[in-house]
C-alpha atoms as a PDB file:
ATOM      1  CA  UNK A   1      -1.025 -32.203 -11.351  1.00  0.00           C
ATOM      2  CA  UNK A   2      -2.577 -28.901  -9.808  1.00  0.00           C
ATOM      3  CA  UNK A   3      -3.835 -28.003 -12.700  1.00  0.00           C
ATOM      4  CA  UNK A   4      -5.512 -30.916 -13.663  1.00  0.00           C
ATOM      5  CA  UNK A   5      -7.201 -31.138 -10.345  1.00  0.00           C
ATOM      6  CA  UNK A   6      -8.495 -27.467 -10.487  1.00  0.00           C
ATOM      7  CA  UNK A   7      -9.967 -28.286 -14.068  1.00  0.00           C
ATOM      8  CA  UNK A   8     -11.368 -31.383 -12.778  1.00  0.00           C
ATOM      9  CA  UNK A   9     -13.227 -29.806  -9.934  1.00  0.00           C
ATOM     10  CA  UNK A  10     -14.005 -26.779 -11.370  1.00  0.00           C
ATOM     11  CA  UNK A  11     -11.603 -24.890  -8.888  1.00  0.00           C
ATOM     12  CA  UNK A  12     -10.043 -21.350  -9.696  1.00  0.00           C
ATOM     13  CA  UNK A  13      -5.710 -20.947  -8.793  1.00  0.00           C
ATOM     14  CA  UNK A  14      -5.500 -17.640  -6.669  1.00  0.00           C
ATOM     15  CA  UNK A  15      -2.627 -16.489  -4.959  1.00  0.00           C
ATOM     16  CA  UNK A  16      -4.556 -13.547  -2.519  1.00  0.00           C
ATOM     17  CA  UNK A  17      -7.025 -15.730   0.023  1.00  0.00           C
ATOM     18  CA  UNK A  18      -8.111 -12.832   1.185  1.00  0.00           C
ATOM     19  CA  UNK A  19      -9.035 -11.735   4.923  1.00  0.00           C
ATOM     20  CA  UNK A  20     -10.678 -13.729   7.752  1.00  0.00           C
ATOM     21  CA  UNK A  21     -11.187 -11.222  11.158  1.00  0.00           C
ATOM     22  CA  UNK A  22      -9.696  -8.276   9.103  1.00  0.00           C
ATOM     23  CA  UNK A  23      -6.128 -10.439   8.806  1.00  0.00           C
ATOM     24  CA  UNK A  24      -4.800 -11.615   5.617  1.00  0.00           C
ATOM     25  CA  UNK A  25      -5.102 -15.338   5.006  1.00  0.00           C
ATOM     26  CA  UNK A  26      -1.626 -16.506   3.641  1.00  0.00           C
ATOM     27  CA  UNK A  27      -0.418 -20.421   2.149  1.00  0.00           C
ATOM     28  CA  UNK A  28       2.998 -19.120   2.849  1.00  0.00           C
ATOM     29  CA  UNK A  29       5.121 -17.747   5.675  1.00  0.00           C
ATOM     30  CA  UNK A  30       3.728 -13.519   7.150  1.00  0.00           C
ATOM     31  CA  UNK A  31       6.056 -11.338   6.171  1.00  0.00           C
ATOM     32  CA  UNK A  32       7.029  -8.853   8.637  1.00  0.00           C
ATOM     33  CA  UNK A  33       5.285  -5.582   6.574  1.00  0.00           C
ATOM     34  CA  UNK A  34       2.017  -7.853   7.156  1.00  0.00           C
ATOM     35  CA  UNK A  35       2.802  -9.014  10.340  1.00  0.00           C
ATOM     36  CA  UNK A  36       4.060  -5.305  11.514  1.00  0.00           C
ATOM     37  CA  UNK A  37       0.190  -3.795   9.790  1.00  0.00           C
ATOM     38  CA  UNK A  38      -1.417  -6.331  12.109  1.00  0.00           C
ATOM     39  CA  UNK A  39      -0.091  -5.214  15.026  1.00  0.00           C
ATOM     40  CA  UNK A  40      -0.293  -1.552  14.339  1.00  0.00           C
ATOM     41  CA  UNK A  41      -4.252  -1.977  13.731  1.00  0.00           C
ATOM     42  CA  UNK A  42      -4.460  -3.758  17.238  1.00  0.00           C
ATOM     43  CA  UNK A  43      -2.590  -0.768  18.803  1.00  0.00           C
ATOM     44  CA  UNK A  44      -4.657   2.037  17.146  1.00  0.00           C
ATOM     45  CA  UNK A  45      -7.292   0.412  19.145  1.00  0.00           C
ATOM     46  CA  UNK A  46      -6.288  -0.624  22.287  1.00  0.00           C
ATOM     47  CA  UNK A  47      -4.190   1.506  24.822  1.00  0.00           C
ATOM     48  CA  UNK A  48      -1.263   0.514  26.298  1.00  0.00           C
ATOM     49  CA  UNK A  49      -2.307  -1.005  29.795  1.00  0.00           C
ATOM     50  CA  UNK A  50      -4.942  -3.291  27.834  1.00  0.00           C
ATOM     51  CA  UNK A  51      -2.576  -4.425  25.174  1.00  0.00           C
ATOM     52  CA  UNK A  52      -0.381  -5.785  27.795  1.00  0.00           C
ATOM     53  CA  UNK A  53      -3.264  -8.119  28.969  1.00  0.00           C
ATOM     54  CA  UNK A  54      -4.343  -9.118  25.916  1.00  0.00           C
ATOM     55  CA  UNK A  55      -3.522 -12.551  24.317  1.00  0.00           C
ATOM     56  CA  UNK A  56      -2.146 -11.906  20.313  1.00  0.00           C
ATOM     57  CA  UNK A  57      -5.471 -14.080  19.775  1.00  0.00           C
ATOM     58  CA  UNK A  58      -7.190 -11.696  21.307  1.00  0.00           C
ATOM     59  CA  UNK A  59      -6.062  -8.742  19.138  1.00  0.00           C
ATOM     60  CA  UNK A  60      -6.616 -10.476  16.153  1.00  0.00           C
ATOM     61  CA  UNK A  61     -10.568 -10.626  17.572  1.00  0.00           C
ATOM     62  CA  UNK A  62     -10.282  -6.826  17.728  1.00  0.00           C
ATOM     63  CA  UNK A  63      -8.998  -6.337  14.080  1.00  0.00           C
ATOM     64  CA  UNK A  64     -12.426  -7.398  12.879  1.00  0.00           C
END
């Protein structure tokens, strides 16, 4: 059924959706290597007393 509804639209299958913000977009569940690179990205840029305060929303902002 997939396939017939990519053909009919003219739709290409991936499995990578790429990034949005500087995160990878995902169809399934984060693993924890992704979810652990995320965090470590927010870190390198933030220092400790302003991570505390920010939302995880808001480091995702800063990733981009």
């Amino acid at each position: 059924v997939r396939e017939e509804i990519s053909n009919e639209l003219g739709f290409k299958r991936t499995k990578d959706l790429g990034k949005y913000l500087g995160v990878p977009l995902h169809y399934q569940r984060v693993s924890k290597a992704t979810r652990r690179n995320i965090i470590m990205k927010a870190n390198q840029r933030l220092s400790s007393r302003k991570r505390r305060n920010l939302s995880m929303m808001g480091r995702v902002t800063l990733l981009n």
